[in-house]
PDB file of N, CA and C in Angstrom:
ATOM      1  N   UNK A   1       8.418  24.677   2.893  1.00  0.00           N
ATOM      2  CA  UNK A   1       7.463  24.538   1.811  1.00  0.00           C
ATOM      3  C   UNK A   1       6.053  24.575   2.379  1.00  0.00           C
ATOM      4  N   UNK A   2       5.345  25.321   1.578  1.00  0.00           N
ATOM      5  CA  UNK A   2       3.814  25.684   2.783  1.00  0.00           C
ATOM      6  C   UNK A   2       3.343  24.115   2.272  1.00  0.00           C
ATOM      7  N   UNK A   3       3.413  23.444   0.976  1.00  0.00           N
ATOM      8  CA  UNK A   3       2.744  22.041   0.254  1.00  0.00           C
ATOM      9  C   UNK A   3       3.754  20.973   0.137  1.00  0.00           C
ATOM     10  N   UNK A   4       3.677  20.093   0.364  1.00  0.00           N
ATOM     11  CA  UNK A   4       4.356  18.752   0.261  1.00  0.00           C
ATOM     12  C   UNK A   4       3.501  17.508   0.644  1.00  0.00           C
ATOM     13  N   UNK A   5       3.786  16.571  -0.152  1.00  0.00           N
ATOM     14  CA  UNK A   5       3.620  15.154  -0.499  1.00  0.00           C
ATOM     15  C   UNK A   5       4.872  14.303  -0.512  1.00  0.00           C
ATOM     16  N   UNK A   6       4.454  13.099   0.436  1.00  0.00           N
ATOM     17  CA  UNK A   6       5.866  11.934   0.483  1.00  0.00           C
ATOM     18  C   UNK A   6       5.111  11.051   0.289  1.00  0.00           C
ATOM     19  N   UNK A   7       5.584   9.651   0.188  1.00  0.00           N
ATOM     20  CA  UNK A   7       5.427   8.052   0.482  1.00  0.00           C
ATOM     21  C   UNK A   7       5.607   7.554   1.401  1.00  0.00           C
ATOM     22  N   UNK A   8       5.557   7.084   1.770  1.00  0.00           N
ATOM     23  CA  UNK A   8       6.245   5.629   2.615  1.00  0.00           C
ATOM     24  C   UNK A   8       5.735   4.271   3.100  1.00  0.00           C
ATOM     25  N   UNK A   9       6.405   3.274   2.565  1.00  0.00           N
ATOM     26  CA  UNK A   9       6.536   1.970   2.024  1.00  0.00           C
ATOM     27  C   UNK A   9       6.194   1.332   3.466  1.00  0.00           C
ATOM     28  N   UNK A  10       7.359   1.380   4.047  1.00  0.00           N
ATOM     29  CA  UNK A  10       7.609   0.576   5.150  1.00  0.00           C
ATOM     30  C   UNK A  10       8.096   1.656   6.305  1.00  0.00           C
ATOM     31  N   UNK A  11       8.044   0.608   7.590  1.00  0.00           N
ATOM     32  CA  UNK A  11       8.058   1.477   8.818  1.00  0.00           C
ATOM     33  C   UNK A  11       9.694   2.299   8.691  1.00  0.00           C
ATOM     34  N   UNK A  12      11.079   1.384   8.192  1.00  0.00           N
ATOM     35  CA  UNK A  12      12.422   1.491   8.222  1.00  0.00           C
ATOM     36  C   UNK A  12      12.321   2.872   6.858  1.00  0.00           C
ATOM     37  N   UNK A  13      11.252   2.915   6.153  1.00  0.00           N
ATOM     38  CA  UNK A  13      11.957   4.720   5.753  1.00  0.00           C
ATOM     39  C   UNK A  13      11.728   5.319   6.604  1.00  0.00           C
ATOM     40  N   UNK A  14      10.657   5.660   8.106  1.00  0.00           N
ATOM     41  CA  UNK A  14      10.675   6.427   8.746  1.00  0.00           C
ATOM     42  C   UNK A  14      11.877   6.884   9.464  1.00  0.00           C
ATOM     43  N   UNK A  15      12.813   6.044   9.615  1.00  0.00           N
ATOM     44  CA  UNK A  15      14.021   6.101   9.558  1.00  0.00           C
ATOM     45  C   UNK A  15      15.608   6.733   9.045  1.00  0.00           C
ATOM     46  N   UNK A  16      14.634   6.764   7.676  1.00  0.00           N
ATOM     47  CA  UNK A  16      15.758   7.130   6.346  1.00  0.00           C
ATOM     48  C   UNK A  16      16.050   8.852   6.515  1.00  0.00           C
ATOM     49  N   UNK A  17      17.002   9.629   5.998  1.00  0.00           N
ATOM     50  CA  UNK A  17      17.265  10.799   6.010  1.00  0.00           C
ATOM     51  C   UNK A  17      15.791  11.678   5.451  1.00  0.00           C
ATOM     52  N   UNK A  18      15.671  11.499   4.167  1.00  0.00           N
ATOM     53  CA  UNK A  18      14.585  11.842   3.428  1.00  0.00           C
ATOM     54  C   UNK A  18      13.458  11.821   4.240  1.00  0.00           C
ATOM     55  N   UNK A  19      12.891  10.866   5.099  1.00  0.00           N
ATOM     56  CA  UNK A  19      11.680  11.323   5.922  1.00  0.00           C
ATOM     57  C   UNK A  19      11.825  12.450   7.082  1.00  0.00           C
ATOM     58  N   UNK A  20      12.701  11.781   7.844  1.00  0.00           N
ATOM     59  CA  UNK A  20      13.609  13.086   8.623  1.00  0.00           C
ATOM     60  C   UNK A  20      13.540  14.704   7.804  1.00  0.00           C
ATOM     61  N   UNK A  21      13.982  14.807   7.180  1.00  0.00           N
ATOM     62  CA  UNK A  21      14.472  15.827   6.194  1.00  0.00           C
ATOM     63  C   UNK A  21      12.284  16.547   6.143  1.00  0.00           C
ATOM     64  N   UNK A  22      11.918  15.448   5.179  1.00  0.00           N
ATOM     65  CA  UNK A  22      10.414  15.782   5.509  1.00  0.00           C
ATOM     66  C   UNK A  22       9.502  16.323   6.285  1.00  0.00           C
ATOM     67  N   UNK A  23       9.977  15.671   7.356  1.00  0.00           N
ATOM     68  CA  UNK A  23       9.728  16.151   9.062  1.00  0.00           C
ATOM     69  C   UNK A  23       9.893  17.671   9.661  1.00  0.00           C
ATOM     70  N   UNK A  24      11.605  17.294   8.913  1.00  0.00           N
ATOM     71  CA  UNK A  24      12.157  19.107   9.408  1.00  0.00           C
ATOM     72  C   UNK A  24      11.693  20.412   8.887  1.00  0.00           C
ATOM     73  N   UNK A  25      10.960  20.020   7.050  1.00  0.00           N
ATOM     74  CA  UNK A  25      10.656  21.122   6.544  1.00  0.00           C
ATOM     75  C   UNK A  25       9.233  21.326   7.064  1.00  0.00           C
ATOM     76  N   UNK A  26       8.421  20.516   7.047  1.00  0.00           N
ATOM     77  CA  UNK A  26       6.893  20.569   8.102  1.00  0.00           C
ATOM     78  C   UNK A  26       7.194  21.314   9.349  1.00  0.00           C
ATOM     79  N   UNK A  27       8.124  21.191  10.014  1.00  0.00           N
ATOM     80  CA  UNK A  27       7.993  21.763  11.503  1.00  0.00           C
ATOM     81  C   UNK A  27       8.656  23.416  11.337  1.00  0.00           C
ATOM     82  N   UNK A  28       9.086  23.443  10.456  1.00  0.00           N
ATOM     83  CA  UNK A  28       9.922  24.697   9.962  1.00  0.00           C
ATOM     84  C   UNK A  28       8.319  25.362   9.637  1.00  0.00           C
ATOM     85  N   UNK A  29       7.969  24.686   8.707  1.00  0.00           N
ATOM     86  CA  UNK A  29       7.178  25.466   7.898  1.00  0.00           C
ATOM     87  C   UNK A  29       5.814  25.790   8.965  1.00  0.00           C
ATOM     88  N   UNK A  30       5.457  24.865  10.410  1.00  0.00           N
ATOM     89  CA  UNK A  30       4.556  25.240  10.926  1.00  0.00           C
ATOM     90  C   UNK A  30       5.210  26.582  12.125  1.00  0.00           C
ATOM     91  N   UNK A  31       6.238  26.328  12.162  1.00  0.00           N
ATOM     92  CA  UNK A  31       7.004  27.942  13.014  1.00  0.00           C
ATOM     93  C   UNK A  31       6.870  29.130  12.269  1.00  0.00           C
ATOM     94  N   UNK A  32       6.759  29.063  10.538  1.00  0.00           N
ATOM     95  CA  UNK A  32       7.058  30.054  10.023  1.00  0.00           C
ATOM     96  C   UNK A  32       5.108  30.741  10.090  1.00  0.00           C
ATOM     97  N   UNK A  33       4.223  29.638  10.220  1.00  0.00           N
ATOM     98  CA  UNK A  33       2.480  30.168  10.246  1.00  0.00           C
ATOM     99  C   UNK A  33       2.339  30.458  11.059  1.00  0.00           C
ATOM    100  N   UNK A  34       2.757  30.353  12.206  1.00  0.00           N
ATOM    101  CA  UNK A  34       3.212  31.330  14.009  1.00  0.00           C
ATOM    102  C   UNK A  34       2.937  30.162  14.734  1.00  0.00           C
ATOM    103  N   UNK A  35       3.064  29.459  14.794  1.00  0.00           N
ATOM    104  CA  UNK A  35       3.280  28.016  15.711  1.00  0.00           C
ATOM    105  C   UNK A  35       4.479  28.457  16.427  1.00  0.00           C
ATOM    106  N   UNK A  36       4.210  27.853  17.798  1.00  0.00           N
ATOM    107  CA  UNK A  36       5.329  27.929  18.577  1.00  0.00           C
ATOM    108  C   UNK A  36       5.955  26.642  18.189  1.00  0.00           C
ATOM    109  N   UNK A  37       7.454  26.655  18.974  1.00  0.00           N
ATOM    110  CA  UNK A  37       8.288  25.561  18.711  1.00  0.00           C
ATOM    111  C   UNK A  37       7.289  24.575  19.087  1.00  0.00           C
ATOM    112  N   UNK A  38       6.972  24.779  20.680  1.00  0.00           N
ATOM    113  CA  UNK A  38       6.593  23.417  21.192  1.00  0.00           C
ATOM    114  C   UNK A  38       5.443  22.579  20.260  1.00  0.00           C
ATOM    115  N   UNK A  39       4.634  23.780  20.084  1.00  0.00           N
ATOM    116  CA  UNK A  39       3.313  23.546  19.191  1.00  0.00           C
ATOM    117  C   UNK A  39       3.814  22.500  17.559  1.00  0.00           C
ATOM    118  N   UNK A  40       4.679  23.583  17.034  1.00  0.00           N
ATOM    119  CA  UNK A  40       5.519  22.997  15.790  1.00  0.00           C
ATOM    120  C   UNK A  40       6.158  20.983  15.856  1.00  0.00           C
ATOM    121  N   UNK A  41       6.564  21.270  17.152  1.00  0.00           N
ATOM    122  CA  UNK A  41       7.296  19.751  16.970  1.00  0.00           C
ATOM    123  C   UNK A  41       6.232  18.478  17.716  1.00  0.00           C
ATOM    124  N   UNK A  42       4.978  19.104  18.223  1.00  0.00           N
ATOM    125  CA  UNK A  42       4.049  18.451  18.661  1.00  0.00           C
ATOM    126  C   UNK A  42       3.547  18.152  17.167  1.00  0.00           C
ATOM    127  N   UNK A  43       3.289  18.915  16.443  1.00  0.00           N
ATOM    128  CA  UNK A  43       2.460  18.341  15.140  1.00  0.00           C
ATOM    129  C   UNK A  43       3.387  17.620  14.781  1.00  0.00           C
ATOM    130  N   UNK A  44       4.455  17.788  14.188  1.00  0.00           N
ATOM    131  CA  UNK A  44       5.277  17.257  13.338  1.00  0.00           C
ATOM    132  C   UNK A  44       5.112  15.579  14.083  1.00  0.00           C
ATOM    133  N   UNK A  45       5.368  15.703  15.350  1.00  0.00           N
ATOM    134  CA  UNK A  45       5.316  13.766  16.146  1.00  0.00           C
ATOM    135  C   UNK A  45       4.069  13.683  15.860  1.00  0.00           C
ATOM    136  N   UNK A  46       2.540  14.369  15.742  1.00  0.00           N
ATOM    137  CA  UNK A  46       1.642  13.537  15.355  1.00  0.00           C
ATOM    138  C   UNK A  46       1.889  12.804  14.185  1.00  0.00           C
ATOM    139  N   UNK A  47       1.820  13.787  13.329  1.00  0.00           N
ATOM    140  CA  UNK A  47       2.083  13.674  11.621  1.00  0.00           C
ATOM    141  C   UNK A  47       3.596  12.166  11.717  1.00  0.00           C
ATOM    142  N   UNK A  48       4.243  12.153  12.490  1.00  0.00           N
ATOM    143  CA  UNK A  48       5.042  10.949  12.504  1.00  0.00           C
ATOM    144  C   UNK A  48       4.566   9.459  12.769  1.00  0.00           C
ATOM    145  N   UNK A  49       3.399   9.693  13.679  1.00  0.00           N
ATOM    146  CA  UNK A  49       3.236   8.656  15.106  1.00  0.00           C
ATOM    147  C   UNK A  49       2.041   8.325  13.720  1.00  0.00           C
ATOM    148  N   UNK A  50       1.225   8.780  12.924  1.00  0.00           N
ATOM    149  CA  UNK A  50       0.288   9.007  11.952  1.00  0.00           C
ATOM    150  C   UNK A  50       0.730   7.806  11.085  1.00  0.00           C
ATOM    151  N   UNK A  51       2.237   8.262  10.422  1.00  0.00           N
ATOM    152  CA  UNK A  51       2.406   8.031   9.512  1.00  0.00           C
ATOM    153  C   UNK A  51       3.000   6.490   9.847  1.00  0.00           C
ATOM    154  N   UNK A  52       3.578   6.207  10.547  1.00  0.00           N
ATOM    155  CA  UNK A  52       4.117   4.885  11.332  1.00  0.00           C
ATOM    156  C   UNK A  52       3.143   4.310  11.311  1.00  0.00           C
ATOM    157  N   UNK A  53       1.920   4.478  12.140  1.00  0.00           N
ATOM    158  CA  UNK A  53       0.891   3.599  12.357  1.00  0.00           C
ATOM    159  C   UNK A  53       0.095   2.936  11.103  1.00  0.00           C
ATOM    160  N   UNK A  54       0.481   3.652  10.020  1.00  0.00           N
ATOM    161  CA  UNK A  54      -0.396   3.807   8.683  1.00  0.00           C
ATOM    162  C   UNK A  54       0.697   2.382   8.236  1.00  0.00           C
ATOM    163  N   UNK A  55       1.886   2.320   8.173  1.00  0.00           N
ATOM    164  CA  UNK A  55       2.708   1.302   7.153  1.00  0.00           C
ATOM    165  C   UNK A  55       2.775   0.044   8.139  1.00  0.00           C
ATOM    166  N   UNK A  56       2.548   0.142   9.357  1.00  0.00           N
ATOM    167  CA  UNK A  56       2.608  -1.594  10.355  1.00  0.00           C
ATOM    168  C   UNK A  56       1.205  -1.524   9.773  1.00  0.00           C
ATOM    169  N   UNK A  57       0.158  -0.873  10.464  1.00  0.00           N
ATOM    170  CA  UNK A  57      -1.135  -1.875  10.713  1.00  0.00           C
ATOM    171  C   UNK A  57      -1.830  -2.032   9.126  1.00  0.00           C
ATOM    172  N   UNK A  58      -1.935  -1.006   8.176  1.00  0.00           N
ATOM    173  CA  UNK A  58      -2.608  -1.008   7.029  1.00  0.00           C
ATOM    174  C   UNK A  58      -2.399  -2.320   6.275  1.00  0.00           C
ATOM    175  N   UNK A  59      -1.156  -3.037   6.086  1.00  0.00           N
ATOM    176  CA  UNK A  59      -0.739  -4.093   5.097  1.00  0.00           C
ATOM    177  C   UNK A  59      -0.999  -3.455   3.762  1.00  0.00           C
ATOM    178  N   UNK A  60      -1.139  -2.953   3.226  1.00  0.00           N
ATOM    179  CA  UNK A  60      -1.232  -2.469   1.910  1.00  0.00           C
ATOM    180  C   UNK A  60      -0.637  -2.692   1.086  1.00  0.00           C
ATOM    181  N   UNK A  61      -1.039  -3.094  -0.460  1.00  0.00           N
ATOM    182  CA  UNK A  61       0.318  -3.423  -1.207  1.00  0.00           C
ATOM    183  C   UNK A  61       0.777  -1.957  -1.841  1.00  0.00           C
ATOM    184  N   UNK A  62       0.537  -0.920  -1.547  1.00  0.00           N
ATOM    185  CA  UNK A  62       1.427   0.245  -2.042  1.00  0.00           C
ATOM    186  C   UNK A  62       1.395   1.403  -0.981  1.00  0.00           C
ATOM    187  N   UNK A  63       2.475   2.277  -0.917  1.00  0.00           N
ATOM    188  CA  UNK A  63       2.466   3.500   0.288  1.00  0.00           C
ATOM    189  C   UNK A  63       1.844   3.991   0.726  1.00  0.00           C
ATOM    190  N   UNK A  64       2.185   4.363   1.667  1.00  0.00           N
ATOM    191  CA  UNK A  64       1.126   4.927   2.468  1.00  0.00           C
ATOM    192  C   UNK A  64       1.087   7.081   1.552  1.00  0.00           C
ATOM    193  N   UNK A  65       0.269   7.469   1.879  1.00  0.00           N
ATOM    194  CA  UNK A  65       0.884   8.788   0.886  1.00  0.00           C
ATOM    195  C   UNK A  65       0.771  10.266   2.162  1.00  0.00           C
ATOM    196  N   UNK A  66       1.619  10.560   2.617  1.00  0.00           N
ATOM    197  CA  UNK A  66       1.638  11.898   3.495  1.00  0.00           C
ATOM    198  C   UNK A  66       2.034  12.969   3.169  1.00  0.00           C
ATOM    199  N   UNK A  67       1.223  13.960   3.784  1.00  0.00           N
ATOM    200  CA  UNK A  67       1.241  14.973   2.979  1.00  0.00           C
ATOM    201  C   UNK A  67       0.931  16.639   3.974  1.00  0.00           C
ATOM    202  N   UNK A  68       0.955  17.850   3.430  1.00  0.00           N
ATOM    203  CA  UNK A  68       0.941  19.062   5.062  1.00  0.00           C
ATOM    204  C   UNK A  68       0.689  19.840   3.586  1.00  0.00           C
ATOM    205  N   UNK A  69      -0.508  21.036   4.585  1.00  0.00           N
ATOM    206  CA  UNK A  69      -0.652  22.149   3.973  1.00  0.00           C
ATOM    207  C   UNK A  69      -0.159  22.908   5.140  1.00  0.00           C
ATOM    208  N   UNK A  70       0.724  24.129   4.946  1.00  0.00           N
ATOM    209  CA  UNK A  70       0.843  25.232   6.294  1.00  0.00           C
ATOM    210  C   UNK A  70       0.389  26.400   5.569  1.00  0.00           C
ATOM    211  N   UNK A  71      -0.395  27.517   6.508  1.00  0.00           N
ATOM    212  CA  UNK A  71      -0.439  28.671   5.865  1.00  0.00           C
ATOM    213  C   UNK A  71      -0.702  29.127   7.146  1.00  0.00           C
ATOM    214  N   UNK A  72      -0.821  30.726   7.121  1.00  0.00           N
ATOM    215  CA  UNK A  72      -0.944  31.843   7.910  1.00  0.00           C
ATOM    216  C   UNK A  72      -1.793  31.046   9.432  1.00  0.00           C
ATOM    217  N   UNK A  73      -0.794  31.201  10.054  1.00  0.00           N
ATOM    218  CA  UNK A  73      -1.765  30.506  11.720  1.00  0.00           C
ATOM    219  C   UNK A  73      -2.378  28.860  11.214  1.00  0.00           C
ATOM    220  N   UNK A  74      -2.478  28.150  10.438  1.00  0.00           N
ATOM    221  CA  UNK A  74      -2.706  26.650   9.870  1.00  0.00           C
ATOM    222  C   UNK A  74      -2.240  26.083   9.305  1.00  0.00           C
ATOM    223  N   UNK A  75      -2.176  25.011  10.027  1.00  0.00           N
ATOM    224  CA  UNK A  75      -1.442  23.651   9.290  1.00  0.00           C
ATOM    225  C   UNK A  75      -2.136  22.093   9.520  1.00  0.00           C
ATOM    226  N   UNK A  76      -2.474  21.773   8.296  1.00  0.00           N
ATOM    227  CA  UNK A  76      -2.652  20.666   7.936  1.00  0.00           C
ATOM    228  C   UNK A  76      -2.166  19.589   7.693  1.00  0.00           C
ATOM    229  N   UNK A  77      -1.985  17.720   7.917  1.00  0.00           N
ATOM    230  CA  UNK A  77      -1.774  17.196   7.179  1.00  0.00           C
ATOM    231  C   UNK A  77      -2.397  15.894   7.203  1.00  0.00           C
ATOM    232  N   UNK A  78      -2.043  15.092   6.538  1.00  0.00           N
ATOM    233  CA  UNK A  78      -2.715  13.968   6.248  1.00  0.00           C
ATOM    234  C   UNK A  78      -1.925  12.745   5.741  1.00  0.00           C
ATOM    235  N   UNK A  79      -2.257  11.720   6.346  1.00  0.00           N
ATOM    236  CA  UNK A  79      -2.192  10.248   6.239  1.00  0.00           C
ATOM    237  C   UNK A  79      -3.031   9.279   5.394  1.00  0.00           C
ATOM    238  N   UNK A  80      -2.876   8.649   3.985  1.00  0.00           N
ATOM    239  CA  UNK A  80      -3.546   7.827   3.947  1.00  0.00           C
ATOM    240  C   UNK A  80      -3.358   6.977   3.122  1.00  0.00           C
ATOM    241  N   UNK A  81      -3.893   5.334   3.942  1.00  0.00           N
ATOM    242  CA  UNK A  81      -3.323   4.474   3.077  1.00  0.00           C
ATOM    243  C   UNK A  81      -4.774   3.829   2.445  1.00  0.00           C
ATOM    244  N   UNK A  82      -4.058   2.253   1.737  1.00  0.00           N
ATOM    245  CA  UNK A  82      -5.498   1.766   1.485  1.00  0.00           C
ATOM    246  C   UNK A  82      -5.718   0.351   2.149  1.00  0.00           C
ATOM    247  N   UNK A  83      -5.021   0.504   3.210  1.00  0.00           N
ATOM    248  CA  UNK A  83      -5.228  -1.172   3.505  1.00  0.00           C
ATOM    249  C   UNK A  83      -6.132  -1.292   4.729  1.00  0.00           C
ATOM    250  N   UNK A  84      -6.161  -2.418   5.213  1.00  0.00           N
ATOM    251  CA  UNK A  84      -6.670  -2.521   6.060  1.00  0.00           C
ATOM    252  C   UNK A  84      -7.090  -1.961   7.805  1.00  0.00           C
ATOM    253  N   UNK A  85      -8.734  -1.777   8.310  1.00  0.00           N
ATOM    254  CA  UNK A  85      -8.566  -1.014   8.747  1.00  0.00           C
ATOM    255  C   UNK A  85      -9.611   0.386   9.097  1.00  0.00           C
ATOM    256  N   UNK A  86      -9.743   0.814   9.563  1.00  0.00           N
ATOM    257  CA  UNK A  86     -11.077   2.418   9.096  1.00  0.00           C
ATOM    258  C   UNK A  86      -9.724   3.082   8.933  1.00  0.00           C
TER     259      UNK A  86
END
């Protein structure tokens, strides 16, 4: 999917199939904009290590919201919560 948007609550969905699953179509989708593998699964662990850090340290009372644009040679994504924190 070149667009997608997830949640996540707590650190244990990073865990869950569905984030996984999330993960896999992002890294797919940054191989298919000409990312190499290595390149591909390097973003995808930022975009992970991102999204982890966002549900321990933020405290927030609602999800954190993540999200990837991929297109031709670019890929984007983004982390953001509202809690505590820059």
């Amino acid at each position: 999917r070149p667009i997608e948007f997830t949640t996540v609550w707590v650190e244990s969905d990073t865990m869950e199939p569905a984030w996984e699953n999330f993960l896999q179509r992002f890294e797919r989708s940054a191989k298919s904009a000409g990312f190499t593998e290595d390149t591909a699964l390097n973003l995808q662990s930022a975009l992970h290590e991102m999204a982890t850090n966002a549900v321990i340290h933020s405290r927030a009372s609602v999800p954190a919201l993540v999200g990837y644009a991929v297109r031709d040679k670019s890929a984007m994504f983004s982390v953001v919560d509202v809690g505590q924190g820059i």
